[in-house]
C-alpha atoms as a PDB file:
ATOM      1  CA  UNK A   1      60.247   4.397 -31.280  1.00  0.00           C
ATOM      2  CA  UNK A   2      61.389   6.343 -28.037  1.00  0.00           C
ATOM      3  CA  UNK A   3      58.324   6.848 -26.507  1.00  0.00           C
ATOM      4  CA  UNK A   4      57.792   3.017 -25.677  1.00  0.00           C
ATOM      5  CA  UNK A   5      55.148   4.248 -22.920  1.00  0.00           C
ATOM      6  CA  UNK A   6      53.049   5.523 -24.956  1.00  0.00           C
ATOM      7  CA  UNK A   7      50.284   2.920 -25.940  1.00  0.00           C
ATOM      8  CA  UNK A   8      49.695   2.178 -22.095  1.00  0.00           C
ATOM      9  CA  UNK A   9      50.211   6.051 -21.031  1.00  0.00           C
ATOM     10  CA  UNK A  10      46.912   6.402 -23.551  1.00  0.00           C
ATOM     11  CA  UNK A  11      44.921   3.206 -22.318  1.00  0.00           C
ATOM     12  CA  UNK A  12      44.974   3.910 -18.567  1.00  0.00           C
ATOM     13  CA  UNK A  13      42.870   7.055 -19.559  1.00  0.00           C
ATOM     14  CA  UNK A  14      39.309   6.910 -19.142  1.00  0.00           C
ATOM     15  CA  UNK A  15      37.228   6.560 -22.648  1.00  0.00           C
ATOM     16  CA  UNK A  16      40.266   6.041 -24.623  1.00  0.00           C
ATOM     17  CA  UNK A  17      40.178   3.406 -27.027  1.00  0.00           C
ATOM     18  CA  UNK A  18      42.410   1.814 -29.925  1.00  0.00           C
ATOM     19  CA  UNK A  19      42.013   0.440 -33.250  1.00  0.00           C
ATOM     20  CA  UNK A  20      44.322  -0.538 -35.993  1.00  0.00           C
ATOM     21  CA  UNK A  21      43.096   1.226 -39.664  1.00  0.00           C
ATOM     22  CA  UNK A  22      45.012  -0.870 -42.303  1.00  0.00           C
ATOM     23  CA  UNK A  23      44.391   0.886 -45.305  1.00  0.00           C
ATOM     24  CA  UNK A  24      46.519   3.686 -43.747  1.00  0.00           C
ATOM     25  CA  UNK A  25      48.702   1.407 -41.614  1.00  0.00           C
ATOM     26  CA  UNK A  26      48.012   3.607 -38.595  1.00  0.00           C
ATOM     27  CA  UNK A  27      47.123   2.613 -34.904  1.00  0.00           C
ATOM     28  CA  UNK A  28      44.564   4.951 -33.515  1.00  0.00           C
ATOM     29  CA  UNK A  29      43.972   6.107 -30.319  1.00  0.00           C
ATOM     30  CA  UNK A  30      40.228   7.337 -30.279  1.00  0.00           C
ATOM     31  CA  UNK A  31      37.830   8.555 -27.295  1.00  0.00           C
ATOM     32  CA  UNK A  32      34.106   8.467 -27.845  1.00  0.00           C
ATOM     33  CA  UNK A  33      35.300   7.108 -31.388  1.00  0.00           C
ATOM     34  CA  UNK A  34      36.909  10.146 -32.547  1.00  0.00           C
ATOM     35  CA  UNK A  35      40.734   9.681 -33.064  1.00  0.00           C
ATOM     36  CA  UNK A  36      42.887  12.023 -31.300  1.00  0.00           C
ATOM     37  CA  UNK A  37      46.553  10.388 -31.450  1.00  0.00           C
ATOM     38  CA  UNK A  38      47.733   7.790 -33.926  1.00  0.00           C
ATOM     39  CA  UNK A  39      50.951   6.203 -34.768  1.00  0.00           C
ATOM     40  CA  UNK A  40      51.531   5.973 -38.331  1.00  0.00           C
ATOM     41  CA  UNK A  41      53.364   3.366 -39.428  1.00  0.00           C
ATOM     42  CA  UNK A  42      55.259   2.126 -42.609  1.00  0.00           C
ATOM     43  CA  UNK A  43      55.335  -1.192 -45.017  1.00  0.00           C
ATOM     44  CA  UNK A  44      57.453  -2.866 -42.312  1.00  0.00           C
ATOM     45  CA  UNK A  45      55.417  -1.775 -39.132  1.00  0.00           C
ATOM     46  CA  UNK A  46      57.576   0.937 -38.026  1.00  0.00           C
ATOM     47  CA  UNK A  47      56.285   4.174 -36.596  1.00  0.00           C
ATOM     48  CA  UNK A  48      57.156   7.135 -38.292  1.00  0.00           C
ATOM     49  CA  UNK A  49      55.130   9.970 -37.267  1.00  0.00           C
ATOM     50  CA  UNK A  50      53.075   9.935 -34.457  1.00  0.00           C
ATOM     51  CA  UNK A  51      50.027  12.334 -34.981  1.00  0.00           C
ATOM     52  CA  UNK A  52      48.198  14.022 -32.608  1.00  0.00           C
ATOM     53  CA  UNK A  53      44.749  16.835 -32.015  1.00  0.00           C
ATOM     54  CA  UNK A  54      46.230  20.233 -31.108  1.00  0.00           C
ATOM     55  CA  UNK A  55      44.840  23.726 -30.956  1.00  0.00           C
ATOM     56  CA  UNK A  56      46.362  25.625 -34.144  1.00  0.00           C
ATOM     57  CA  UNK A  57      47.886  28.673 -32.715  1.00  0.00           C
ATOM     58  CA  UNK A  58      49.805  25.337 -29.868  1.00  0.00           C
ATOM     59  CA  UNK A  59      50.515  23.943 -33.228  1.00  0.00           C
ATOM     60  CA  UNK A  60      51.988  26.802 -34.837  1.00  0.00           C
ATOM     61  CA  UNK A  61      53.999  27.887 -31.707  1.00  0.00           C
ATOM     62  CA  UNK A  62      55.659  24.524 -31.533  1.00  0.00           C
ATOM     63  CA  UNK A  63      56.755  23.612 -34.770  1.00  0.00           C
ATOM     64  CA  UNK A  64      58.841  27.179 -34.508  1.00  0.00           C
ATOM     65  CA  UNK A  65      60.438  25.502 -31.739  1.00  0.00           C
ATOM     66  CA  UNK A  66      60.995  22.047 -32.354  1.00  0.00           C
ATOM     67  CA  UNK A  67      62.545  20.538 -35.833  1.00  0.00           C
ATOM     68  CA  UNK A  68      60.778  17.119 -34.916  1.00  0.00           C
ATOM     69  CA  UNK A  69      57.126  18.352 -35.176  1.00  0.00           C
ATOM     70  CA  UNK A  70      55.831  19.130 -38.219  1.00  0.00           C
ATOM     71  CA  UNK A  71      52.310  20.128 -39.574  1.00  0.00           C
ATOM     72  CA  UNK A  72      50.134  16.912 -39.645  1.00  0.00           C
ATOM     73  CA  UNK A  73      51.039  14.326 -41.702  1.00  0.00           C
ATOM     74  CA  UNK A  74      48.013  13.146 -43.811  1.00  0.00           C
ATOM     75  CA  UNK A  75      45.604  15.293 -41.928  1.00  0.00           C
ATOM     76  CA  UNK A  76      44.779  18.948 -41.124  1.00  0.00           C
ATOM     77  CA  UNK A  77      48.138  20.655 -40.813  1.00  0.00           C
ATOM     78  CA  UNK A  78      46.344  23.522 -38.681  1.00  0.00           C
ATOM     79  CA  UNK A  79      44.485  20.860 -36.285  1.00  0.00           C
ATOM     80  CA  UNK A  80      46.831  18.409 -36.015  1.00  0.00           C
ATOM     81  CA  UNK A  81      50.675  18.265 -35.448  1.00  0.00           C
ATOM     82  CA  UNK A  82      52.771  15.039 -36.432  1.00  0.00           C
ATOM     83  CA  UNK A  83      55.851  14.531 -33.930  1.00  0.00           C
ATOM     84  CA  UNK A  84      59.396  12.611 -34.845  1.00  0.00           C
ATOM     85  CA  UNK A  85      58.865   9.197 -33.246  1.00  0.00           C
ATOM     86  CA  UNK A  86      62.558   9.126 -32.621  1.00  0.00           C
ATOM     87  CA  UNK A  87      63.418  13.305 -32.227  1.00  0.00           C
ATOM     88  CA  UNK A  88      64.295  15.120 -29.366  1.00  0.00           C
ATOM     89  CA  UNK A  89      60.907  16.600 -28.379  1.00  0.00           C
ATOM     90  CA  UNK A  90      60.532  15.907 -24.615  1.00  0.00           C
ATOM     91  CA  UNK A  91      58.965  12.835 -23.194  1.00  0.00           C
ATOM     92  CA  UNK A  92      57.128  15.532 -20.668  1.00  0.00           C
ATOM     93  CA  UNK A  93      55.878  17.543 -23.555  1.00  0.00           C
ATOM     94  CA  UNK A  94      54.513  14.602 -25.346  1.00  0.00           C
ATOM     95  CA  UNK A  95      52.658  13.351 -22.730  1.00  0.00           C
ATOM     96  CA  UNK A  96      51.206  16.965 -21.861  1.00  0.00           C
ATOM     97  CA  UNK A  97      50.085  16.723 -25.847  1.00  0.00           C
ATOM     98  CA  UNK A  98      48.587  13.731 -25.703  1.00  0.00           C
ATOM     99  CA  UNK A  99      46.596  14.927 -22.405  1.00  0.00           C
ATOM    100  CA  UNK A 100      45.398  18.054 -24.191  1.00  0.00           C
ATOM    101  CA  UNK A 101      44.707  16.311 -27.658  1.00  0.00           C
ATOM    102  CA  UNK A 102      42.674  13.532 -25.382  1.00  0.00           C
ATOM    103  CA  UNK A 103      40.548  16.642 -24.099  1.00  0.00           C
ATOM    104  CA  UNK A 104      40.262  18.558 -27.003  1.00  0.00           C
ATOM    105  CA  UNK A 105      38.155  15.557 -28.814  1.00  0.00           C
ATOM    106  CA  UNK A 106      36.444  14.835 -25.874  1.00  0.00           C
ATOM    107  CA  UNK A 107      35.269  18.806 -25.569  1.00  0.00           C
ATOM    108  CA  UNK A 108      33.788  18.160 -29.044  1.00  0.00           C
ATOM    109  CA  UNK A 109      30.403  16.229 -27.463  1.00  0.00           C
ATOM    110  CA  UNK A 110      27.757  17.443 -25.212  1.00  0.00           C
ATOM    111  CA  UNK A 111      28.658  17.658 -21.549  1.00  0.00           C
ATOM    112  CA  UNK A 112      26.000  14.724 -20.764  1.00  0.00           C
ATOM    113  CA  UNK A 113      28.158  12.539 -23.583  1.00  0.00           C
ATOM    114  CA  UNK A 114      31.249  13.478 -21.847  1.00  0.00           C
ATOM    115  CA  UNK A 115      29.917  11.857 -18.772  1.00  0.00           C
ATOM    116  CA  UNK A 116      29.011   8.874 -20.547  1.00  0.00           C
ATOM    117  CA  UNK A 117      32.488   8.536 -21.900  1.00  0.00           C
ATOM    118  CA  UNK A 118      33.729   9.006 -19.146  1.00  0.00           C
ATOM    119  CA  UNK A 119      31.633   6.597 -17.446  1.00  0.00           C
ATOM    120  CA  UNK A 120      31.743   9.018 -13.872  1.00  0.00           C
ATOM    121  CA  UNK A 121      28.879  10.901 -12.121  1.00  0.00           C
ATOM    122  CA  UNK A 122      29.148  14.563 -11.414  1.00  0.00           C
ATOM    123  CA  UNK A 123      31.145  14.364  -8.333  1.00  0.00           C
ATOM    124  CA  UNK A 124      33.387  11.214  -9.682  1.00  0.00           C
ATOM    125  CA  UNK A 125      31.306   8.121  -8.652  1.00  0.00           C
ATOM    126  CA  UNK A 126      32.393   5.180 -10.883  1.00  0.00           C
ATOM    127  CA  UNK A 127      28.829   4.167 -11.153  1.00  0.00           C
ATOM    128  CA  UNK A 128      29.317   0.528 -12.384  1.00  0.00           C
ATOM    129  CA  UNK A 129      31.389  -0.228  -9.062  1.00  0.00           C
ATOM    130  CA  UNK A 130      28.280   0.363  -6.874  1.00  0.00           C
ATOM    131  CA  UNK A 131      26.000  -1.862  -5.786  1.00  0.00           C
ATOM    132  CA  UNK A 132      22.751  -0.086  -6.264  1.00  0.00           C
ATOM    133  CA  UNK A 133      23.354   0.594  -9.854  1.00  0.00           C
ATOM    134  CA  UNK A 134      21.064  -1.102 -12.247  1.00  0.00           C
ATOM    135  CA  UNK A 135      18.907  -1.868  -9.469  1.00  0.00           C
ATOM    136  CA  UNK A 136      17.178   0.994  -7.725  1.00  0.00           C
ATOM    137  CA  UNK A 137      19.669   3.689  -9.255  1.00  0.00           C
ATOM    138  CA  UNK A 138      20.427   4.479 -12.830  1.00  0.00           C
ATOM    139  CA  UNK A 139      23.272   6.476 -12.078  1.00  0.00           C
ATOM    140  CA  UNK A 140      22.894  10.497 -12.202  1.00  0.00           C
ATOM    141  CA  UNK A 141      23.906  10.642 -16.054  1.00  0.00           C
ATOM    142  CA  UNK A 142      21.122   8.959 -17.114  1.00  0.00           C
ATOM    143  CA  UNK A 143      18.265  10.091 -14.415  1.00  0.00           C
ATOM    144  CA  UNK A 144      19.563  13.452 -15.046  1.00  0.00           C
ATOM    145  CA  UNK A 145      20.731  14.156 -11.013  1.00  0.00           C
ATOM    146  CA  UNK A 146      17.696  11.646  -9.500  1.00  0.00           C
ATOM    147  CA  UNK A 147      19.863   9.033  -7.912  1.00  0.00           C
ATOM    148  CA  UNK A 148      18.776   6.813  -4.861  1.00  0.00           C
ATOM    149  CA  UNK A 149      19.606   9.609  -2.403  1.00  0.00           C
ATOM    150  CA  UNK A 150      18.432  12.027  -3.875  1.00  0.00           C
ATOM    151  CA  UNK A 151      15.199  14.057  -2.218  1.00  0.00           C
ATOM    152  CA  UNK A 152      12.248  12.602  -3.753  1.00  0.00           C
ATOM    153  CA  UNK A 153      11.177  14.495  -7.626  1.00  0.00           C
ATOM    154  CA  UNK A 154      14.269  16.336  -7.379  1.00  0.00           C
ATOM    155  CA  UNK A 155      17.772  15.708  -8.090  1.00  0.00           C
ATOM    156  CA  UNK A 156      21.423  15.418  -6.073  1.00  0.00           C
ATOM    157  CA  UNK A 157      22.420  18.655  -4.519  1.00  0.00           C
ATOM    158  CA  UNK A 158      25.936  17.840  -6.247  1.00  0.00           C
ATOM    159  CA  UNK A 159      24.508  17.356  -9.763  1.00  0.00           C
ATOM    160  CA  UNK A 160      21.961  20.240  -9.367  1.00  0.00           C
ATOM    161  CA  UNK A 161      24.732  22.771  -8.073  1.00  0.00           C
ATOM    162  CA  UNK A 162      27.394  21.165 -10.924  1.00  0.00           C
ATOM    163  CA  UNK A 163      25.215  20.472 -13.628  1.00  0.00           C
ATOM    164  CA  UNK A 164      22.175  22.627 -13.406  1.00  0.00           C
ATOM    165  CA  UNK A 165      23.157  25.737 -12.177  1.00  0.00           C
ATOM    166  CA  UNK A 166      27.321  25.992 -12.883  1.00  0.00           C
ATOM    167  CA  UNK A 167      26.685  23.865 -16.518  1.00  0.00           C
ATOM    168  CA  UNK A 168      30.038  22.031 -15.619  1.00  0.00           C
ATOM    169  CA  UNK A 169      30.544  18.574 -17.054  1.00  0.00           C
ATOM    170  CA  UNK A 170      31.723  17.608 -13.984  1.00  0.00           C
ATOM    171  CA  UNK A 171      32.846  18.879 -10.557  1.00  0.00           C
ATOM    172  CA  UNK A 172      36.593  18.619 -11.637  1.00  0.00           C
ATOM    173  CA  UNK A 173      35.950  21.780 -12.789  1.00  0.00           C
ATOM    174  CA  UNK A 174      34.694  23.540  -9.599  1.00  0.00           C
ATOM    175  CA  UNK A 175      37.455  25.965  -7.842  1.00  0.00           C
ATOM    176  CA  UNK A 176      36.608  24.677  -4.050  1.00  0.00           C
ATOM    177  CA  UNK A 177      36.903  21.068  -5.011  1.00  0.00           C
ATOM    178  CA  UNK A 178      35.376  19.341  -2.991  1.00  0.00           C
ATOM    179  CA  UNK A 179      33.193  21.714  -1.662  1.00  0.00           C
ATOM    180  CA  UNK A 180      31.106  21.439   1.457  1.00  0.00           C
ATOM    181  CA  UNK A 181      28.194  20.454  -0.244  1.00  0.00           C
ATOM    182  CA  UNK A 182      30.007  16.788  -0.408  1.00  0.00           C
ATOM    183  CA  UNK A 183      30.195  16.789   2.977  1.00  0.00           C
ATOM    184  CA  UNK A 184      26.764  17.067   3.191  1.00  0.00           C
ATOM    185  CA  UNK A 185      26.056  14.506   1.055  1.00  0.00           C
ATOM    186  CA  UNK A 186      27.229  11.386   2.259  1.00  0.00           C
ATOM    187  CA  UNK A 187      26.473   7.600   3.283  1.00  0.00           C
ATOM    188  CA  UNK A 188      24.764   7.521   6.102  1.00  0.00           C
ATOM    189  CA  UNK A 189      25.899   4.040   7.457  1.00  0.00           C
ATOM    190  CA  UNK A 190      29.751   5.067   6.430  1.00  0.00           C
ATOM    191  CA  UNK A 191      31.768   6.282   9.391  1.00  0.00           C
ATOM    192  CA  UNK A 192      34.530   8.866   8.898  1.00  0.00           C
ATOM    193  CA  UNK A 193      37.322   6.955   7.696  1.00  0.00           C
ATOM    194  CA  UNK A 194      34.960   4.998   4.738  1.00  0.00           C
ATOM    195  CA  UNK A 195      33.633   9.036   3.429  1.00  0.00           C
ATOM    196  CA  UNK A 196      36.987  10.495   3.569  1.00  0.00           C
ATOM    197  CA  UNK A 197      37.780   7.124   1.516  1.00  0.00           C
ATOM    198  CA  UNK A 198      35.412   7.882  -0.641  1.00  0.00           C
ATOM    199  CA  UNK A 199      36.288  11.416  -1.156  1.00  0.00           C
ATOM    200  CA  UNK A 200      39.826  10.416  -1.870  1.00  0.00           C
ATOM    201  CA  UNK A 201      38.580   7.874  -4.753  1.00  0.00           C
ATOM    202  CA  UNK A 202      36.258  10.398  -5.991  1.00  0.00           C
ATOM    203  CA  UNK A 203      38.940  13.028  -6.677  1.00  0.00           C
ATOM    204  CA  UNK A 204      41.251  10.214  -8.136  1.00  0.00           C
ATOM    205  CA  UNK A 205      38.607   9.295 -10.585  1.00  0.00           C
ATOM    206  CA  UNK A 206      38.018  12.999 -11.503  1.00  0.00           C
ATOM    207  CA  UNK A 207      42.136  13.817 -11.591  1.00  0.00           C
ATOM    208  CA  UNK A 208      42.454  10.562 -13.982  1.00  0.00           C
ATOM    209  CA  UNK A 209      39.443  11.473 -15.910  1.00  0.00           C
END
């Protein structure tokens, strides 16, 4: 198969996991444990088709325009479009298809399970990482916005303006990203250089989300 990079292009992605189904010989990639991508594979273990989520008109559009993709193989020919593990369709595009299949299947749950897939707060926190979580915190997914710093009954300015009043799953979403409202909310005992740090991780973890 030409697209070598595949397997770890999909596993560096937040939420994405992989299982092998042996009945249909096919190793699927899966986020919140719906399959979006799989590899199908043949009696000796070689790929050949590599299936993937795609919006139907997408789907349409490109199999006019590229002889290796073809209507799903084994699955909803409208939903899903199977790709020539060994064609001519674009390493570029691929990877842009496997990015939108990814987010179509994770657009499918609730915005609070996307979070929890995604295992990031609102403004891109990677919860487990911090100290306080567990402990005094539960993280603003589950205390719905009252996290440690947060004014006491209420919740994080961040969460309340992302969550509760602009119903965003998160603030990757948001056009002034990052606002001013994160610099308003900030450590306390971090100087300068440790926020803008922080800020920097934060939009990572949102960008790679």
């Amino acid at each position: 198969m030409r697209y070598d990079w595949m397997d770890a292009y999909l596993l560096q992605k937040r939420g994405v996991s992989k299982d092998f189904q042996p009945v249909w010989n096919w190793i699927r990639y899966q986020v919140g444990g719906k399959m979006f991508a799989a590899i199908c594979l043949d009696k000796q273990g070689i790929p050949y088709y590599i299936n993937l989520k795609v919006e139907p008109a997408e789907g349409e559009w490109l199999r006019g325009q590229y002889a290796d993709m073809l209507p799903g193989y084994y699955s909803d020919g409208r939903n899903w479009l199977s790709v020539k593990p060994n064609g001519q369709v674009p390493d570029a595009l691929l990877r842009e298809l496997l990015d939108k299949a990814r987010n179509l299947m994770l657009s499918s749950f609730s915005k609070k399970r996307q979070r929890e897939i995604l295992g990031l707060s609102v403004c891109g926190t990677d919860c487990q990482t911090c100290a306080l979580y567990d402990q005094s915190c539960p993280g603003c997914n589950a205390g719905n916005g009252r996290v440690v710093h947060a004014p006491a009954g209420k919740s994080c300015p961040i969460y309340a303006c992302c969550v509760n009043r602009h119903h965003f799953v998160n603030c990757q979403a948001c056009e002034t990203l990052p606002c001013a409202l994160w610099q308003t909310v900030r450590d306390p005992a971090a100087d300068d250089a440790a926020f803008a740090e922080s800020i920097r991780v934060r939009l990572a973890n949102l960008k790679g989300g």
